[in-house]
PDB file of N, CA and C in Angstrom:
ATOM      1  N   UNK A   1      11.968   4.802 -11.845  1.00  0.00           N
ATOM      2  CA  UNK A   1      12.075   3.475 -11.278  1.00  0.00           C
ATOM      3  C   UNK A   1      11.619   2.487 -12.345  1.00  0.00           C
ATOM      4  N   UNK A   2      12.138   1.211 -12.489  1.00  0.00           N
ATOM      5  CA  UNK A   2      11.936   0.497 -13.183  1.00  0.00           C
ATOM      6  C   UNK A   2      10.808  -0.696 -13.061  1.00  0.00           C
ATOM      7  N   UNK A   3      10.304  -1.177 -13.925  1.00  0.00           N
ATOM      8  CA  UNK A   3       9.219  -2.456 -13.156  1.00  0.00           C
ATOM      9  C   UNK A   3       9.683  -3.298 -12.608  1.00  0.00           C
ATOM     10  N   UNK A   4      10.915  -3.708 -12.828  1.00  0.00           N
ATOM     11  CA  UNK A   4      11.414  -4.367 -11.893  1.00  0.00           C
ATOM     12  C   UNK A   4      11.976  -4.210 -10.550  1.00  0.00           C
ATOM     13  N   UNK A   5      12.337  -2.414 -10.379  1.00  0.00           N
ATOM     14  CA  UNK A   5      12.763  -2.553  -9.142  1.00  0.00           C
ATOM     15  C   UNK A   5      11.108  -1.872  -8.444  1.00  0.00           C
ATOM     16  N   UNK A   6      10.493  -1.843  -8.847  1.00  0.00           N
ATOM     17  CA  UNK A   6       8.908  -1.454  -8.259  1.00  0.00           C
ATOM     18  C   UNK A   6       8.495  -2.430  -7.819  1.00  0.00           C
ATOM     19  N   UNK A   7       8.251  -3.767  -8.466  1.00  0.00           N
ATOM     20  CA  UNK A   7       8.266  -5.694  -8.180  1.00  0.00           C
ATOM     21  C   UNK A   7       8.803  -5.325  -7.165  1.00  0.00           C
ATOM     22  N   UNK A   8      10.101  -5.183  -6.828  1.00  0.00           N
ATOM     23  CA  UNK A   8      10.789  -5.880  -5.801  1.00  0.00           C
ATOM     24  C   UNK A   8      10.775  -4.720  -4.269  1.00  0.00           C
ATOM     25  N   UNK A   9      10.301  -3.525  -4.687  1.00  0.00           N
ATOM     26  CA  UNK A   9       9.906  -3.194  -3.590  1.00  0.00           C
ATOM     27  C   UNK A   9       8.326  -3.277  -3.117  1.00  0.00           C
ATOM     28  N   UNK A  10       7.797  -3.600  -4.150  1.00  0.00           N
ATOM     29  CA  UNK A  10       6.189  -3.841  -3.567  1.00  0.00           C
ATOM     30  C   UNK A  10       6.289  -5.264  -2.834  1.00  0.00           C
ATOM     31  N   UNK A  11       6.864  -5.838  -3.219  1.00  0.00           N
ATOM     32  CA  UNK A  11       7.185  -7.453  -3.083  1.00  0.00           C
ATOM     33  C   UNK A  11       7.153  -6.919  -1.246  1.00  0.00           C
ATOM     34  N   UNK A  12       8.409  -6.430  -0.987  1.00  0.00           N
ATOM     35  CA  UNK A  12       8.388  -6.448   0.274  1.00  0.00           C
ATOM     36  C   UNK A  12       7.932  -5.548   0.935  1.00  0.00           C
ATOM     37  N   UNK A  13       6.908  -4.506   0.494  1.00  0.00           N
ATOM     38  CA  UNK A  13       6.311  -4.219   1.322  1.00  0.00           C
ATOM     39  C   UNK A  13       4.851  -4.988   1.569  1.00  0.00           C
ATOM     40  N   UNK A  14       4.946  -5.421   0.530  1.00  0.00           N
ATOM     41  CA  UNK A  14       3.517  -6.507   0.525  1.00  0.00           C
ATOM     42  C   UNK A  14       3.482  -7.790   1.635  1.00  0.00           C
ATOM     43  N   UNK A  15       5.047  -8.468   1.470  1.00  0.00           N
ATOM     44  CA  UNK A  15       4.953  -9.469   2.767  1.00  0.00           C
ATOM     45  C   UNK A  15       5.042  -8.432   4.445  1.00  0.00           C
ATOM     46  N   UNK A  16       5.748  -7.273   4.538  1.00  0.00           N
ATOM     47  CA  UNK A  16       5.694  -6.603   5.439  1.00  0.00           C
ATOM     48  C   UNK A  16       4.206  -6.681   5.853  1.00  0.00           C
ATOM     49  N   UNK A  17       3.426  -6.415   5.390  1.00  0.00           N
ATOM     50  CA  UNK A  17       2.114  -6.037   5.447  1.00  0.00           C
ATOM     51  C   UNK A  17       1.329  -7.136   5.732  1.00  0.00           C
ATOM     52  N   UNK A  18       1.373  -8.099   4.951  1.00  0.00           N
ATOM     53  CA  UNK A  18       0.889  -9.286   5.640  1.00  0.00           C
ATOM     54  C   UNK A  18       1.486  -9.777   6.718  1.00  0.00           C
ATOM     55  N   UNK A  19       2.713 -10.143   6.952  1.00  0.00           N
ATOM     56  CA  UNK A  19       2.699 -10.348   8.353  1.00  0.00           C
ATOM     57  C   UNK A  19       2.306  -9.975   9.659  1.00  0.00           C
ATOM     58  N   UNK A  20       2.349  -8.465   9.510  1.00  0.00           N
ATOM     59  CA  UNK A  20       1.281  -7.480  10.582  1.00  0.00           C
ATOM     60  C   UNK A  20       0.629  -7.545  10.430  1.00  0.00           C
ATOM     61  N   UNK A  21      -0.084  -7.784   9.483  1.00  0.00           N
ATOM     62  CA  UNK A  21      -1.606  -7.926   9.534  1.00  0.00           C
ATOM     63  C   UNK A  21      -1.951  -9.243   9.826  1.00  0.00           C
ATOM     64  N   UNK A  22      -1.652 -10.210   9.886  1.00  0.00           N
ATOM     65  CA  UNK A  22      -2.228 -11.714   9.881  1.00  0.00           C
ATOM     66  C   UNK A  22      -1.577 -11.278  11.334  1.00  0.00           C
ATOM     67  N   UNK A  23      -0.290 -10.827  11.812  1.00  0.00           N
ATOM     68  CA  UNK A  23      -0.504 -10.939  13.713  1.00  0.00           C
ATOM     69  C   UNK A  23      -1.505 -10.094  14.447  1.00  0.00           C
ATOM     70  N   UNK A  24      -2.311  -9.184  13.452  1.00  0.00           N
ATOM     71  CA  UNK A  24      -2.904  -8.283  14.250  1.00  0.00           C
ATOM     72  C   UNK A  24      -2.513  -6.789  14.715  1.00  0.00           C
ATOM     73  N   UNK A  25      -1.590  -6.728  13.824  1.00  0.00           N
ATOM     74  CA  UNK A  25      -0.946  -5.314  14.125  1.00  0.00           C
ATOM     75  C   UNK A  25      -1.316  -4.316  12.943  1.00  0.00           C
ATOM     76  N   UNK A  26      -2.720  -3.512  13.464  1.00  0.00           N
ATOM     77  CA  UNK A  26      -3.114  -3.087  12.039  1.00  0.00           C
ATOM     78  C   UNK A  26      -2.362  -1.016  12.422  1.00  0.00           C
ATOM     79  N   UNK A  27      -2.169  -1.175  13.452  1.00  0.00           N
ATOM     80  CA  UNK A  27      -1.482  -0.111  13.565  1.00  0.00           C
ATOM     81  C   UNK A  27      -0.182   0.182  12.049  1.00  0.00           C
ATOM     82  N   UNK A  28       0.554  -0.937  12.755  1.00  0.00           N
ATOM     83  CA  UNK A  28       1.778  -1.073  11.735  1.00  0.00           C
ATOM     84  C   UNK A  28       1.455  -1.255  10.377  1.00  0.00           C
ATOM     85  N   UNK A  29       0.431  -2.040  10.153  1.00  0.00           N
ATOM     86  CA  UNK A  29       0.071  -2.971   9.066  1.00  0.00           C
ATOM     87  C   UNK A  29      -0.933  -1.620   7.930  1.00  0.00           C
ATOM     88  N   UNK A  30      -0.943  -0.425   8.817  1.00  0.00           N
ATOM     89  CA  UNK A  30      -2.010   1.070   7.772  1.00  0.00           C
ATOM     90  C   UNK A  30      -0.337   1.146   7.388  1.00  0.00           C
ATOM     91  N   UNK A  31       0.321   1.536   8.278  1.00  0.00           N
ATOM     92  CA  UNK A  31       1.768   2.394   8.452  1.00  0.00           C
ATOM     93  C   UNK A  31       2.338   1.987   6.621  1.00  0.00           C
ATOM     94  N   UNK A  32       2.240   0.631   6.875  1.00  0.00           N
ATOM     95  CA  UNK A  32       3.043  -0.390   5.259  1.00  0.00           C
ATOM     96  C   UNK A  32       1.593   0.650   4.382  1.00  0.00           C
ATOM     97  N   UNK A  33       0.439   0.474   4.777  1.00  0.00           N
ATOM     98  CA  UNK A  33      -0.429   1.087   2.878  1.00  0.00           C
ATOM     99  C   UNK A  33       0.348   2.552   2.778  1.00  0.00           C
ATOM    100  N   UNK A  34       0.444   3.403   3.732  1.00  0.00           N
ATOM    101  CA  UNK A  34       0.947   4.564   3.747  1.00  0.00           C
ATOM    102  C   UNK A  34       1.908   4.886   2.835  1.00  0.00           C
ATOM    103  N   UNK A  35       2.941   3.665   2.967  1.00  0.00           N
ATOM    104  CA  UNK A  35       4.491   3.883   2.273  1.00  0.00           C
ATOM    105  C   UNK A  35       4.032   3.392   1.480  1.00  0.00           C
ATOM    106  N   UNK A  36       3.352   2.504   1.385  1.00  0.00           N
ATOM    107  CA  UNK A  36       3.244   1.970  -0.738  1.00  0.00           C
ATOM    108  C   UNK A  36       2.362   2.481  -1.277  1.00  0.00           C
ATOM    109  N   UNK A  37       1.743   3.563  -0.626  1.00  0.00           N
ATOM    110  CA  UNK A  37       1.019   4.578  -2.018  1.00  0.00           C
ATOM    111  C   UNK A  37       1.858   5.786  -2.005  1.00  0.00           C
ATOM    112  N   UNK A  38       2.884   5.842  -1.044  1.00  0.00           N
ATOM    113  CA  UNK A  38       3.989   6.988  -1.228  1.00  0.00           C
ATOM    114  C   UNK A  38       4.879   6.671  -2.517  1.00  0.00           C
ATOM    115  N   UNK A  39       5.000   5.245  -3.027  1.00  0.00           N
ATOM    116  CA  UNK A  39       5.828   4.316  -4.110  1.00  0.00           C
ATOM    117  C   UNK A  39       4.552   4.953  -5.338  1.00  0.00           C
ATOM    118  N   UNK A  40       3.546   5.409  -5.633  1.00  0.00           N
ATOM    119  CA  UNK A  40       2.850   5.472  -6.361  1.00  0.00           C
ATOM    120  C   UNK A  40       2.886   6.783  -7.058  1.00  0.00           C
ATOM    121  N   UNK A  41       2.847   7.538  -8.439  1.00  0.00           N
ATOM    122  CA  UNK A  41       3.041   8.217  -8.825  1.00  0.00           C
ATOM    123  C   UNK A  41       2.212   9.486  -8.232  1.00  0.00           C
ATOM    124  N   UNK A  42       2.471  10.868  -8.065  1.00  0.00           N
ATOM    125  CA  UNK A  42       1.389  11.606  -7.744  1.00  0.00           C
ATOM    126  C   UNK A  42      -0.645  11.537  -8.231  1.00  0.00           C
ATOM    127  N   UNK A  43      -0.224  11.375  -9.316  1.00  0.00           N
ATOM    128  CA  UNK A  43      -1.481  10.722 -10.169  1.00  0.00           C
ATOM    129  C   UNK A  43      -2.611   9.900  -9.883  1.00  0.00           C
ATOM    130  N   UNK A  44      -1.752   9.026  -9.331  1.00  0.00           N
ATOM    131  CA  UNK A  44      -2.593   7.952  -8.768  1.00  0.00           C
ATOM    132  C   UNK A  44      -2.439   7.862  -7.184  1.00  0.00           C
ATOM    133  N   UNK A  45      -1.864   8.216  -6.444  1.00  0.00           N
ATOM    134  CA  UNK A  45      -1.828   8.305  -5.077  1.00  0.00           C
ATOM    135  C   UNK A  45      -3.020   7.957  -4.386  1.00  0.00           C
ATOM    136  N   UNK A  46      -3.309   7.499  -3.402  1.00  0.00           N
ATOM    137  CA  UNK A  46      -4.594   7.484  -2.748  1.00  0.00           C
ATOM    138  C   UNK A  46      -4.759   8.659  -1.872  1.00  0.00           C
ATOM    139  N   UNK A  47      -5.880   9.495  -1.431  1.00  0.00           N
ATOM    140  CA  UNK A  47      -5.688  10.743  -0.436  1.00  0.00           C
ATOM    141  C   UNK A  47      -6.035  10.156   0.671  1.00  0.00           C
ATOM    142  N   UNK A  48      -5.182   9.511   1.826  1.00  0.00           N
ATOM    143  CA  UNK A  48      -5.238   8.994   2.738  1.00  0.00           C
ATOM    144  C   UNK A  48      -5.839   9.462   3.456  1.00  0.00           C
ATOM    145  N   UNK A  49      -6.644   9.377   4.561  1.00  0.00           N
ATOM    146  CA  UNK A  49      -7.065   9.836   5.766  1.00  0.00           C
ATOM    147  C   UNK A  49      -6.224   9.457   7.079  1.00  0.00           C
ATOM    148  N   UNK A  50      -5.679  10.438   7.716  1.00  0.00           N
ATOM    149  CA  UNK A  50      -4.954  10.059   9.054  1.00  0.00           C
ATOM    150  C   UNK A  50      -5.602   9.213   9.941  1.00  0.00           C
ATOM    151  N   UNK A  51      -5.010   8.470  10.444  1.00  0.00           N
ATOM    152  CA  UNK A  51      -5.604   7.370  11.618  1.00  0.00           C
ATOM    153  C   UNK A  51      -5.755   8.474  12.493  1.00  0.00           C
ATOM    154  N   UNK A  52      -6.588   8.208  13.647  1.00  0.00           N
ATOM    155  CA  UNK A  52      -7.096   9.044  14.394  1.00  0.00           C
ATOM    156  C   UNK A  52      -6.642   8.138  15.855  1.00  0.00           C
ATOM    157  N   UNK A  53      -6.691   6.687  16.391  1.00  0.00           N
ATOM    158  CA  UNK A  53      -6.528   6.412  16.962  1.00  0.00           C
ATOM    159  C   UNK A  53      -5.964   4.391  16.727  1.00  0.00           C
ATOM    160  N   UNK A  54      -5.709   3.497  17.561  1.00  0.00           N
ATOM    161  CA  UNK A  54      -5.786   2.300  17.974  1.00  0.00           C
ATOM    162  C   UNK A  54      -6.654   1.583  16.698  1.00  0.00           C
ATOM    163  N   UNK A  55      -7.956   1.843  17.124  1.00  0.00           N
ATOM    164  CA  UNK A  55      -9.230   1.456  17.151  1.00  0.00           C
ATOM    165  C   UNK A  55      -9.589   1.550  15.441  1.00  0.00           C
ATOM    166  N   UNK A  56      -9.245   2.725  14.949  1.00  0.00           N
ATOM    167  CA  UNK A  56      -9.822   2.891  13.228  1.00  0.00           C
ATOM    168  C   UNK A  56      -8.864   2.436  12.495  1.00  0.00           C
ATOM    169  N   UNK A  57      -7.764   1.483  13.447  1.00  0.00           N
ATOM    170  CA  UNK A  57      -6.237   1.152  11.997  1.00  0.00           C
ATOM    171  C   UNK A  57      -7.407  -0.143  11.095  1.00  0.00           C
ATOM    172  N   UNK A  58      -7.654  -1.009  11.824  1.00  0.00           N
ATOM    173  CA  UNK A  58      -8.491  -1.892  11.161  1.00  0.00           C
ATOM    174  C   UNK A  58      -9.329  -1.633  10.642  1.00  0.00           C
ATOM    175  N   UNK A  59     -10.096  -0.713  10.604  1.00  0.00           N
ATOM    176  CA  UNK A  59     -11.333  -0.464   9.370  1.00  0.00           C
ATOM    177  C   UNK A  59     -10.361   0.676   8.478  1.00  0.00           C
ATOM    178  N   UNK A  60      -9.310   1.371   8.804  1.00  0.00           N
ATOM    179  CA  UNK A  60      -8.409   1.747   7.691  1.00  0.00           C
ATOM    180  C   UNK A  60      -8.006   0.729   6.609  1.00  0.00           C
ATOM    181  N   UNK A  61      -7.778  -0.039   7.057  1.00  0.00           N
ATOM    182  CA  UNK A  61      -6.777  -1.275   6.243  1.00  0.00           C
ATOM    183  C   UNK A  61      -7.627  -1.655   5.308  1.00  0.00           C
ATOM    184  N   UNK A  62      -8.905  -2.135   6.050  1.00  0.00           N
ATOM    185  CA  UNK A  62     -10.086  -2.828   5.255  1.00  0.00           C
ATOM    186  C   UNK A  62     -10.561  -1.649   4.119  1.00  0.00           C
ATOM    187  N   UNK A  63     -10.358  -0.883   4.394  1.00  0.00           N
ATOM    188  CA  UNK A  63     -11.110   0.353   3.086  1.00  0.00           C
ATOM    189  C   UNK A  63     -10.043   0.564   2.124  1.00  0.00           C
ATOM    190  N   UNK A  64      -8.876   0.603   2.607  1.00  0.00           N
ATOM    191  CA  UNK A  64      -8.202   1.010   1.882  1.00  0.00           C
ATOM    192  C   UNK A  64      -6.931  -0.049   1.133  1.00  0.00           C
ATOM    193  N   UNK A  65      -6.603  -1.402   1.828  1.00  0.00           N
ATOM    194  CA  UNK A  65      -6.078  -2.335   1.197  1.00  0.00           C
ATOM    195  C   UNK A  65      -5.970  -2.485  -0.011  1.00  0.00           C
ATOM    196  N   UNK A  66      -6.976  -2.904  -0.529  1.00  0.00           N
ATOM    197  CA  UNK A  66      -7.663  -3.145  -2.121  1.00  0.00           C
ATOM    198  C   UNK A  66      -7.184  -1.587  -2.789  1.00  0.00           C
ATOM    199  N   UNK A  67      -7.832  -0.954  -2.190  1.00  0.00           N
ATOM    200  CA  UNK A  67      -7.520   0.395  -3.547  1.00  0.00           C
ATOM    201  C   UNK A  67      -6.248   0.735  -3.745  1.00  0.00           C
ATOM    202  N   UNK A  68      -5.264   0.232  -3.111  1.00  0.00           N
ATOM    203  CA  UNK A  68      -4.081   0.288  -3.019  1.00  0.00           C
ATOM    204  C   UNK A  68      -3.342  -0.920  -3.867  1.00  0.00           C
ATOM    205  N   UNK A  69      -4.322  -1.823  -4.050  1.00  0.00           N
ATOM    206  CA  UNK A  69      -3.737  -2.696  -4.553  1.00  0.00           C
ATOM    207  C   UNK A  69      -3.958  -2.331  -6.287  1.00  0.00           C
ATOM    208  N   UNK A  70      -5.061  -2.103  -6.496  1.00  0.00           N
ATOM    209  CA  UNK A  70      -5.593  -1.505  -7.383  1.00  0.00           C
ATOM    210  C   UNK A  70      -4.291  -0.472  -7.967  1.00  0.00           C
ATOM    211  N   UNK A  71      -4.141   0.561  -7.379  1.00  0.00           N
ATOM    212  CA  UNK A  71      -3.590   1.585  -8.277  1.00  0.00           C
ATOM    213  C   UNK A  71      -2.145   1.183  -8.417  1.00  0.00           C
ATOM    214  N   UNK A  72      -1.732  -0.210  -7.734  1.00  0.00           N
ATOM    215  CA  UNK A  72      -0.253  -0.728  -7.858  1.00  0.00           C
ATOM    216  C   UNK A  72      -0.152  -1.422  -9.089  1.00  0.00           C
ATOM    217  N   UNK A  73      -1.312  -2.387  -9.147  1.00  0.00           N
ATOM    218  CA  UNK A  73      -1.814  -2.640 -10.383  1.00  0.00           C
ATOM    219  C   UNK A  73      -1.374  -1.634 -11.614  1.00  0.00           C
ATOM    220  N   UNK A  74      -2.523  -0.215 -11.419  1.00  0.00           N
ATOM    221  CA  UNK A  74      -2.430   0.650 -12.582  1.00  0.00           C
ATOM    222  C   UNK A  74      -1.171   1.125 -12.775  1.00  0.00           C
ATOM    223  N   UNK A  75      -0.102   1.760 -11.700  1.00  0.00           N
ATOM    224  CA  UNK A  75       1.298   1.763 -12.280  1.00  0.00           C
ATOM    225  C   UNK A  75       1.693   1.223 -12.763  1.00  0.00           C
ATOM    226  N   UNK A  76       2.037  -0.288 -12.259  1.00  0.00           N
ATOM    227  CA  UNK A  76       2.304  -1.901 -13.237  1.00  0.00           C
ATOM    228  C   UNK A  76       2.584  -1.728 -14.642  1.00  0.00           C
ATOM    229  N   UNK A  77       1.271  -1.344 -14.707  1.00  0.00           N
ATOM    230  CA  UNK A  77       0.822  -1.385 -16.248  1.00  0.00           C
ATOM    231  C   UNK A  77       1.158  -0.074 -16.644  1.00  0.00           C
ATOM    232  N   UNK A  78       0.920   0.869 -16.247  1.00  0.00           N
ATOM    233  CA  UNK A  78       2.070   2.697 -16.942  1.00  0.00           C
ATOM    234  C   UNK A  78       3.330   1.701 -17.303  1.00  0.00           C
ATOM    235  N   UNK A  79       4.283   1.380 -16.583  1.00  0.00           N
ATOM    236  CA  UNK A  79       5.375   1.081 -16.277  1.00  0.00           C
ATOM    237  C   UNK A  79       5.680   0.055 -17.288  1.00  0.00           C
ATOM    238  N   UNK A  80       5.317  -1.303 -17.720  1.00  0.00           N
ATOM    239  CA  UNK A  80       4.952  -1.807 -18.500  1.00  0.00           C
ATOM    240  C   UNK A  80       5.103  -1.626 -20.310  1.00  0.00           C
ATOM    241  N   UNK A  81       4.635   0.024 -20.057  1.00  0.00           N
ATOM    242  CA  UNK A  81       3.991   0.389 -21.465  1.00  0.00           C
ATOM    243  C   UNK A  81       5.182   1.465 -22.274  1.00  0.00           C
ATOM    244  N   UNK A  82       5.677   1.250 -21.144  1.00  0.00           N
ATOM    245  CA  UNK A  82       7.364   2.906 -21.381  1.00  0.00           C
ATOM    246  C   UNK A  82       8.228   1.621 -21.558  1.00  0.00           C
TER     247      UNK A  82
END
């Protein structure tokens, strides 16, 4: 995949994600980190923890948002460098 077509799918999974999340749908809104660390090389992957219920999507999101953003970052830059 190219950096540009990586841009343009993080792009939209990134507004996906904010929109569920700013309505409150953190169910949906783990569902989007899920698929965009599936976009991430084995390497860097995050080792997700399964939601368990309702109730832990929001402290999912919150733990794991950022580190996700993070290793989108570090592909970026692999990607970048080829």
């Amino acid at each position: 995949m190219s950096l540009q077509e990586f841009d343009a799918l993080i792009d939209k999974m990134t507004l996906a994600f904010e929109y569920v999340d700013n309505l409150g749908q953190y169910i949906d809104a783990a569902k989007v980190l899920f698929q965009m660390n599936e976009q991430l090389p084995d390497d860097i992957q995050l080792s997700l923890e399964e939601l368990e219920n309702s109730e832990t999507a929001k402290s999912f999101i919150m733990q794991y948002h950022s580190e996700i953003k993070s290793a989108i970052t570090q592909y970026r830059q692999r990607l970048m460098n080829y």
